[in-house]
PDB file of N, CA and C in Angstrom:
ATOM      1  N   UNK A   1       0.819  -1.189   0.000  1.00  0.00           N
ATOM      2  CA  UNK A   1       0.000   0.000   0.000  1.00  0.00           C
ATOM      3  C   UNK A   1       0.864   1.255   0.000  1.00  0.00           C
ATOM      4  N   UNK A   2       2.040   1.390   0.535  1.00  0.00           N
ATOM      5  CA  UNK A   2       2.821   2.476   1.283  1.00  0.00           C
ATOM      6  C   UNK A   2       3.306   2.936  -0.443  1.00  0.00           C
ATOM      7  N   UNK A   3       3.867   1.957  -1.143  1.00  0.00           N
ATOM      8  CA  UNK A   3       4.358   1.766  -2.622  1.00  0.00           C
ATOM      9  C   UNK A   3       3.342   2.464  -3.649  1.00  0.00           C
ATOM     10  N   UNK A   4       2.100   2.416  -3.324  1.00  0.00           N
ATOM     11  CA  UNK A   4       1.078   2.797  -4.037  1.00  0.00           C
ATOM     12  C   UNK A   4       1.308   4.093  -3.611  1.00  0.00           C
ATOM     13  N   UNK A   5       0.505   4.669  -2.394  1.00  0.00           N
ATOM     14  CA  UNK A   5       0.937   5.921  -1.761  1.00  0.00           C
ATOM     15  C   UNK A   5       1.939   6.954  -2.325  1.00  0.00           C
ATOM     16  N   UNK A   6       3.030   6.280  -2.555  1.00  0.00           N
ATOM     17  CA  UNK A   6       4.058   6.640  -2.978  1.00  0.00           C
ATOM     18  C   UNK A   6       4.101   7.320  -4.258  1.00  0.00           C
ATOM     19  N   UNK A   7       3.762   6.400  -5.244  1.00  0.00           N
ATOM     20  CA  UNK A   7       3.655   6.635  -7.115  1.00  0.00           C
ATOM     21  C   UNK A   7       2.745   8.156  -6.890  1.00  0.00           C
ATOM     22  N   UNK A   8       1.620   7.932  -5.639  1.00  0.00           N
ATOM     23  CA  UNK A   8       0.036   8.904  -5.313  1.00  0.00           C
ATOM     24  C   UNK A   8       0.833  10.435  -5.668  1.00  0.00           C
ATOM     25  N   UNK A   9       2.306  10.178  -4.722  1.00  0.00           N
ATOM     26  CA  UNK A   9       2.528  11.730  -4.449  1.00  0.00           C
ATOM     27  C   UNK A   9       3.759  11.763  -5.852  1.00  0.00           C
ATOM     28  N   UNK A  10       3.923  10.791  -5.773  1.00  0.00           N
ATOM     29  CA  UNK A  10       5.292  11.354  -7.010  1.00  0.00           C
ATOM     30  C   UNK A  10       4.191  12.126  -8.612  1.00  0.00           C
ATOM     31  N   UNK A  11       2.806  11.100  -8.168  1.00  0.00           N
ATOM     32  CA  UNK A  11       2.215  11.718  -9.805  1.00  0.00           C
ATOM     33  C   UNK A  11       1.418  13.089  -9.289  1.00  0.00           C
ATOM     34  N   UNK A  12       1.873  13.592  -8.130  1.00  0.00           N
ATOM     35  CA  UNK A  12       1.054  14.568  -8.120  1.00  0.00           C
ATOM     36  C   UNK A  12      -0.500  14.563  -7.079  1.00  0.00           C
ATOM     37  N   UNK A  13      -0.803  13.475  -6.956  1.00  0.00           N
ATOM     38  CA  UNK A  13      -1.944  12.773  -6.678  1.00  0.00           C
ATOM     39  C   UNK A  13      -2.768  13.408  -5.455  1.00  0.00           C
ATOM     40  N   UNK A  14      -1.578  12.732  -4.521  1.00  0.00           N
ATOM     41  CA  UNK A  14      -1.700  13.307  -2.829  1.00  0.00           C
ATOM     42  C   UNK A  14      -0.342  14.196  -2.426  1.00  0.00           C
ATOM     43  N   UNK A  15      -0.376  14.440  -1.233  1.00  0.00           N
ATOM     44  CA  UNK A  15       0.698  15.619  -1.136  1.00  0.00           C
ATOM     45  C   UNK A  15       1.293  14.859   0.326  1.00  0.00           C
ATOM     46  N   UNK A  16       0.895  13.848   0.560  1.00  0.00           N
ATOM     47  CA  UNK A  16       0.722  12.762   2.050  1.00  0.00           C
ATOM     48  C   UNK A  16      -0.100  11.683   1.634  1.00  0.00           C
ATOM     49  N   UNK A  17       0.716  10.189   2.550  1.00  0.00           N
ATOM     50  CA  UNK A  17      -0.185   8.999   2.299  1.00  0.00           C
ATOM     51  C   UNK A  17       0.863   8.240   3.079  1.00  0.00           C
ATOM     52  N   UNK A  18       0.142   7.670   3.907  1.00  0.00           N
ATOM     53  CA  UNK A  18       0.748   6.328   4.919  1.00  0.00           C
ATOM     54  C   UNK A  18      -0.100   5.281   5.349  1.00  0.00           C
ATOM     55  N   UNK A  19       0.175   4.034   5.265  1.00  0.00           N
ATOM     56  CA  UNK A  19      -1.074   3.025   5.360  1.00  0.00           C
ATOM     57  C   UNK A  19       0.106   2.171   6.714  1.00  0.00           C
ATOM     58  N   UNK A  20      -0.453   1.442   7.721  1.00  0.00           N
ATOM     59  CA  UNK A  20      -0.051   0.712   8.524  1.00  0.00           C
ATOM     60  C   UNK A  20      -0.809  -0.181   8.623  1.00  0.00           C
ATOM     61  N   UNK A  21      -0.410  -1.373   9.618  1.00  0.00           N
ATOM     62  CA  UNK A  21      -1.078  -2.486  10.360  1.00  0.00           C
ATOM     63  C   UNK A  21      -0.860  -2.256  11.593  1.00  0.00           C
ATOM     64  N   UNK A  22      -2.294  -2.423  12.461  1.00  0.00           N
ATOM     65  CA  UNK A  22      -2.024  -1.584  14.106  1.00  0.00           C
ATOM     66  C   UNK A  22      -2.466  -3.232  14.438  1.00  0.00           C
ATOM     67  N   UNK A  23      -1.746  -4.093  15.627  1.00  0.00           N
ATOM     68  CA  UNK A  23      -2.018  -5.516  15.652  1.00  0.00           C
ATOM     69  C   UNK A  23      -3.254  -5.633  16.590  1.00  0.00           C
ATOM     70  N   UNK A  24      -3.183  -4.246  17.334  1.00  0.00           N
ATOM     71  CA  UNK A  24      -4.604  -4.027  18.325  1.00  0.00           C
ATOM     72  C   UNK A  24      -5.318  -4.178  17.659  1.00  0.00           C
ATOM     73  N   UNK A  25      -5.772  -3.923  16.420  1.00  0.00           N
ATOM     74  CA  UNK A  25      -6.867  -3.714  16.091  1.00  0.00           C
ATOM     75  C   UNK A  25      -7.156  -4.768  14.978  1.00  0.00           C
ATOM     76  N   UNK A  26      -6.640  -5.858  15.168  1.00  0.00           N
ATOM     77  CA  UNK A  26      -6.830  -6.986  14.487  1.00  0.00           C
ATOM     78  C   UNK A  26      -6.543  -8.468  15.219  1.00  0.00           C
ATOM     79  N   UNK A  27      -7.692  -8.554  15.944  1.00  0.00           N
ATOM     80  CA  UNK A  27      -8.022  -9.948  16.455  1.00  0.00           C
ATOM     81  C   UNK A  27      -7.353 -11.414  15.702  1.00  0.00           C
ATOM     82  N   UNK A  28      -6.979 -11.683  16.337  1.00  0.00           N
ATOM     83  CA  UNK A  28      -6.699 -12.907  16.078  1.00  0.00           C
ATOM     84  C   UNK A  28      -7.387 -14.155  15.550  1.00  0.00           C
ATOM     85  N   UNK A  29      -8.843 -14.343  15.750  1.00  0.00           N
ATOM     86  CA  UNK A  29      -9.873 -14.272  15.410  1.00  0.00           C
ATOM     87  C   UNK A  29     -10.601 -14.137  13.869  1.00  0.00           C
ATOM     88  N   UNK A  30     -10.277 -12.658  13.868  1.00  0.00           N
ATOM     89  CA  UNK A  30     -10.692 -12.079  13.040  1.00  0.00           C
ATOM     90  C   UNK A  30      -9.824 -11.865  11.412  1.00  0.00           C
ATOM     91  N   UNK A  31      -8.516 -12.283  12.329  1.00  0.00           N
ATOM     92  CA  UNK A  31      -7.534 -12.679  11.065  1.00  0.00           C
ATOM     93  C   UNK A  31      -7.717 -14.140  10.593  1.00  0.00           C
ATOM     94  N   UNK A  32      -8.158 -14.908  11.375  1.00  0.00           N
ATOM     95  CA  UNK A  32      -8.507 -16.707  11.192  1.00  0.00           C
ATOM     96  C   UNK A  32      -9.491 -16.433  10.294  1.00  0.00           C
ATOM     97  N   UNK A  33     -10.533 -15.471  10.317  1.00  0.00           N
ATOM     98  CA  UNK A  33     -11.381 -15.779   9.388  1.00  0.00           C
ATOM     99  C   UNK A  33     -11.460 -14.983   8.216  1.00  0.00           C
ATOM    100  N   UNK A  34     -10.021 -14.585   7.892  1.00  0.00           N
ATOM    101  CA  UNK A  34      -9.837 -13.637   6.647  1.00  0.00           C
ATOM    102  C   UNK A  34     -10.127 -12.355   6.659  1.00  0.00           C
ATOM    103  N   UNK A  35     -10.161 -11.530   7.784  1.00  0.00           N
ATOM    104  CA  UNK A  35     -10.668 -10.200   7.919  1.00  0.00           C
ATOM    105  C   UNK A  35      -9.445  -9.351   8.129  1.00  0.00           C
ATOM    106  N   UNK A  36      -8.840  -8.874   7.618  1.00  0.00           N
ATOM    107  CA  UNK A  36      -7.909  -7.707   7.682  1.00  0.00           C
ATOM    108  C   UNK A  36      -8.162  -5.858   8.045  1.00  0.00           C
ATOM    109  N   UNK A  37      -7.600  -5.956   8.855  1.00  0.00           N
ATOM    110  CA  UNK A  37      -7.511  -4.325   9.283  1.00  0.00           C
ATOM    111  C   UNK A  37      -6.658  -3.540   9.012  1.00  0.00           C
ATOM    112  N   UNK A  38      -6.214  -2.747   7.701  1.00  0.00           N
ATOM    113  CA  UNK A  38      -5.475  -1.508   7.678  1.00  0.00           C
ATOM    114  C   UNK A  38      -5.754  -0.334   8.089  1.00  0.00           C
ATOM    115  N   UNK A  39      -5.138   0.512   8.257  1.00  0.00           N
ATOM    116  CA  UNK A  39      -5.463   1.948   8.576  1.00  0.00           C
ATOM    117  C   UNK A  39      -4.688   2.614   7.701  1.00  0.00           C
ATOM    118  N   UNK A  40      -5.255   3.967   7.272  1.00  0.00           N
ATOM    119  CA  UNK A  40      -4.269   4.683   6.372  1.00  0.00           C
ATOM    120  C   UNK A  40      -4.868   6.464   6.480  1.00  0.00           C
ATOM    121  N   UNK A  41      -3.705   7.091   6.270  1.00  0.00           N
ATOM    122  CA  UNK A  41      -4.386   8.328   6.232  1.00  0.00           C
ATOM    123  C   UNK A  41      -3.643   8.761   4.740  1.00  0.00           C
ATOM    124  N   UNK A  42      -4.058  10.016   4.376  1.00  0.00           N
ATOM    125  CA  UNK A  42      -3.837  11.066   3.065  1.00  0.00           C
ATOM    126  C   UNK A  42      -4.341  12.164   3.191  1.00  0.00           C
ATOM    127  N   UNK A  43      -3.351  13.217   2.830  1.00  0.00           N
ATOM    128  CA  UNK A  43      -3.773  14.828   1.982  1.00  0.00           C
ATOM    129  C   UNK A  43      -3.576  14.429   0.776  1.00  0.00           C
ATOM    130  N   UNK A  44      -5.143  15.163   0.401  1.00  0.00           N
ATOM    131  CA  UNK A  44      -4.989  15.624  -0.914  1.00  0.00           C
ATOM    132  C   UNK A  44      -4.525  16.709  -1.291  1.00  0.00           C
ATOM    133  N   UNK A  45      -4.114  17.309  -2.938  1.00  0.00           N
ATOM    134  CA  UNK A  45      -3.711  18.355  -2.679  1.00  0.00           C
ATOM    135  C   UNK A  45      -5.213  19.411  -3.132  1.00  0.00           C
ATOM    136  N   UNK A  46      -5.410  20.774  -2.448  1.00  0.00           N
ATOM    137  CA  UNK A  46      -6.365  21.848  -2.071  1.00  0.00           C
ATOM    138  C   UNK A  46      -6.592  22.040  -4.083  1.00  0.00           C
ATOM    139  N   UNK A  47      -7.746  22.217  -4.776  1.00  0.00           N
ATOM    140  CA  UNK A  47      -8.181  22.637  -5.663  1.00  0.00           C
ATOM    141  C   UNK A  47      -7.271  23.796  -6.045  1.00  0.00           C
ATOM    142  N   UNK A  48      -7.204  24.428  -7.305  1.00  0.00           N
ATOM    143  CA  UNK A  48      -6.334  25.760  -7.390  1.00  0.00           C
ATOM    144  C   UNK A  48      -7.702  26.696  -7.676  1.00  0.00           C
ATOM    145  N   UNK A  49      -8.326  27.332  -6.631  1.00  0.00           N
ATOM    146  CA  UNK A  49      -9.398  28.008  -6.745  1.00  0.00           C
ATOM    147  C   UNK A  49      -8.894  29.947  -7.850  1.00  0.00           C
ATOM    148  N   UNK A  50      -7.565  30.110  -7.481  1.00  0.00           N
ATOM    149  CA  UNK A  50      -7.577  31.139  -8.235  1.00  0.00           C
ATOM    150  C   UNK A  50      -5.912  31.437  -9.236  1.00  0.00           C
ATOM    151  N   UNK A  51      -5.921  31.373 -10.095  1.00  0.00           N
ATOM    152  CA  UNK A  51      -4.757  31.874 -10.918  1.00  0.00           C
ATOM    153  C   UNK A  51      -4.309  33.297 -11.356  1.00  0.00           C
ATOM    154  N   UNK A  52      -4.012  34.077 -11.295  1.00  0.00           N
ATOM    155  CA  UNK A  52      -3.368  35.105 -11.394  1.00  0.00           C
ATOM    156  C   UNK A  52      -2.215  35.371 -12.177  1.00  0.00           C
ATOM    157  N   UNK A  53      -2.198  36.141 -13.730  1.00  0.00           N
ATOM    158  CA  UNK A  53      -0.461  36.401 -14.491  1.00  0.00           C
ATOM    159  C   UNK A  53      -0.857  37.626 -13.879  1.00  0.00           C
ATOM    160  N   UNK A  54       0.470  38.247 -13.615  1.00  0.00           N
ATOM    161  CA  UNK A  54       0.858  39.773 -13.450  1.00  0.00           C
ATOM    162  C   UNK A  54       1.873  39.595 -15.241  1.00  0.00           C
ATOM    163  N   UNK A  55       0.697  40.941 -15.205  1.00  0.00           N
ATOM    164  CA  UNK A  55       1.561  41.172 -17.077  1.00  0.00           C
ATOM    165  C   UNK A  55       2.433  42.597 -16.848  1.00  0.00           C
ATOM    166  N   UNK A  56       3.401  42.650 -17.268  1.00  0.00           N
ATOM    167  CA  UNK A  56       4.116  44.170 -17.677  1.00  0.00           C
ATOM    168  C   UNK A  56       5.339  43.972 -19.062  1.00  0.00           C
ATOM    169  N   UNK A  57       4.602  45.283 -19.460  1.00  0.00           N
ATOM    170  CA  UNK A  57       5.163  45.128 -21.110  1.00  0.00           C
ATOM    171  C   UNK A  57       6.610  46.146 -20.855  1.00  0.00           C
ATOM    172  N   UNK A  58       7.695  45.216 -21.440  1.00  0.00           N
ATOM    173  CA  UNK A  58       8.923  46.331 -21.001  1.00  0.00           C
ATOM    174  C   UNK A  58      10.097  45.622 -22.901  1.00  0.00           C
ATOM    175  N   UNK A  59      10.447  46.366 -22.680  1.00  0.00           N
ATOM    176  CA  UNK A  59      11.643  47.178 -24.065  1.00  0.00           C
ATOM    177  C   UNK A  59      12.702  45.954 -24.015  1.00  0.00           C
ATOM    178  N   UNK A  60      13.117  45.283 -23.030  1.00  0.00           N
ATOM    179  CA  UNK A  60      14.139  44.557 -22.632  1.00  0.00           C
ATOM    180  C   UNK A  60      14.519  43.531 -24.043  1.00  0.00           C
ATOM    181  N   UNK A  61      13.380  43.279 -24.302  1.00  0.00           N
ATOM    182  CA  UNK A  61      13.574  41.948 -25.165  1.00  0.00           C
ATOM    183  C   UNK A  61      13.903  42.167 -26.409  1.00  0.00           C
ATOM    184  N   UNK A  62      13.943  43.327 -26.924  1.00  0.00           N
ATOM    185  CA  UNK A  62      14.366  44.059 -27.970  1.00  0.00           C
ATOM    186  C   UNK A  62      15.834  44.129 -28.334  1.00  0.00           C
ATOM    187  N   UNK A  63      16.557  43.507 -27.084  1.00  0.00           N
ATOM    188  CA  UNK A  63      17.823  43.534 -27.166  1.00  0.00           C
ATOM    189  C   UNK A  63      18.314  42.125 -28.214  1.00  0.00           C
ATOM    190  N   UNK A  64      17.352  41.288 -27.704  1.00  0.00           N
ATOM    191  CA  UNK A  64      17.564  40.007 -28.207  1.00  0.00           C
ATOM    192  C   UNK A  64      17.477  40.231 -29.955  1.00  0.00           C
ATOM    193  N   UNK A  65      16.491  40.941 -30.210  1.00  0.00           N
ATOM    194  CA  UNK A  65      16.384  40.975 -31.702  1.00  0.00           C
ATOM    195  C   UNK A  65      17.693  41.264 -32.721  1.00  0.00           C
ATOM    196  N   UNK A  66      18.146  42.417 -31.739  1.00  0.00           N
ATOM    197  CA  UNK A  66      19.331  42.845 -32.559  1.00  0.00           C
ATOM    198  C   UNK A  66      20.673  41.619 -32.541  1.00  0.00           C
ATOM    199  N   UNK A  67      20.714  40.953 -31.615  1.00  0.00           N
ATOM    200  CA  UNK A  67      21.793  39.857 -31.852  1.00  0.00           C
ATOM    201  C   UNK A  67      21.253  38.639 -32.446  1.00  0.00           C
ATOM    202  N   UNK A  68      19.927  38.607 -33.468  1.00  0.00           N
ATOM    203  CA  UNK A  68      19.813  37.831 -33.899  1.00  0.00           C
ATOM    204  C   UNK A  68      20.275  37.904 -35.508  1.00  0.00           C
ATOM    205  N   UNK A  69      20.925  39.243 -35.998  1.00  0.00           N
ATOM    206  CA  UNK A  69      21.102  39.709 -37.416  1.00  0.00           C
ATOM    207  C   UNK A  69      22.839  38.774 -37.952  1.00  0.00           C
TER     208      UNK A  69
END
């Protein structure tokens, strides 16, 4: 699971992800009869609610033109 988690944040996915086995919380019992207990938590990452360019028009690049002759 932790491996999965993993690929989650490398693709971007989640921004956090950890999965464990807590043995409290899995009877002995309850493992005899095929029942497994993981726990796991995750952040996702927050929506991008706003984008913003700051534009300013400046002369600079004009320099480039002339060393292109």
């Amino acid at each position: 699971m932790n491996t999965w988690g993993r690929k989650l944040i490398a693709d971007g996915a989640l921004l956090g992800f950890e999965c464990w086995y807590d043995p409290a919380r899995n009877e002995q019992t309850e493992l005899a009869a095929g029942h497994l207990l993981l726990s796991y938590k995750f952040t996702p990452p927050p929506p991008l609610e706003r984008l913003t360019f700051e534009t300013e028009i400046t002369s600079e690049y004009l320099v480039s033109l002339e060393s292109n002759r």
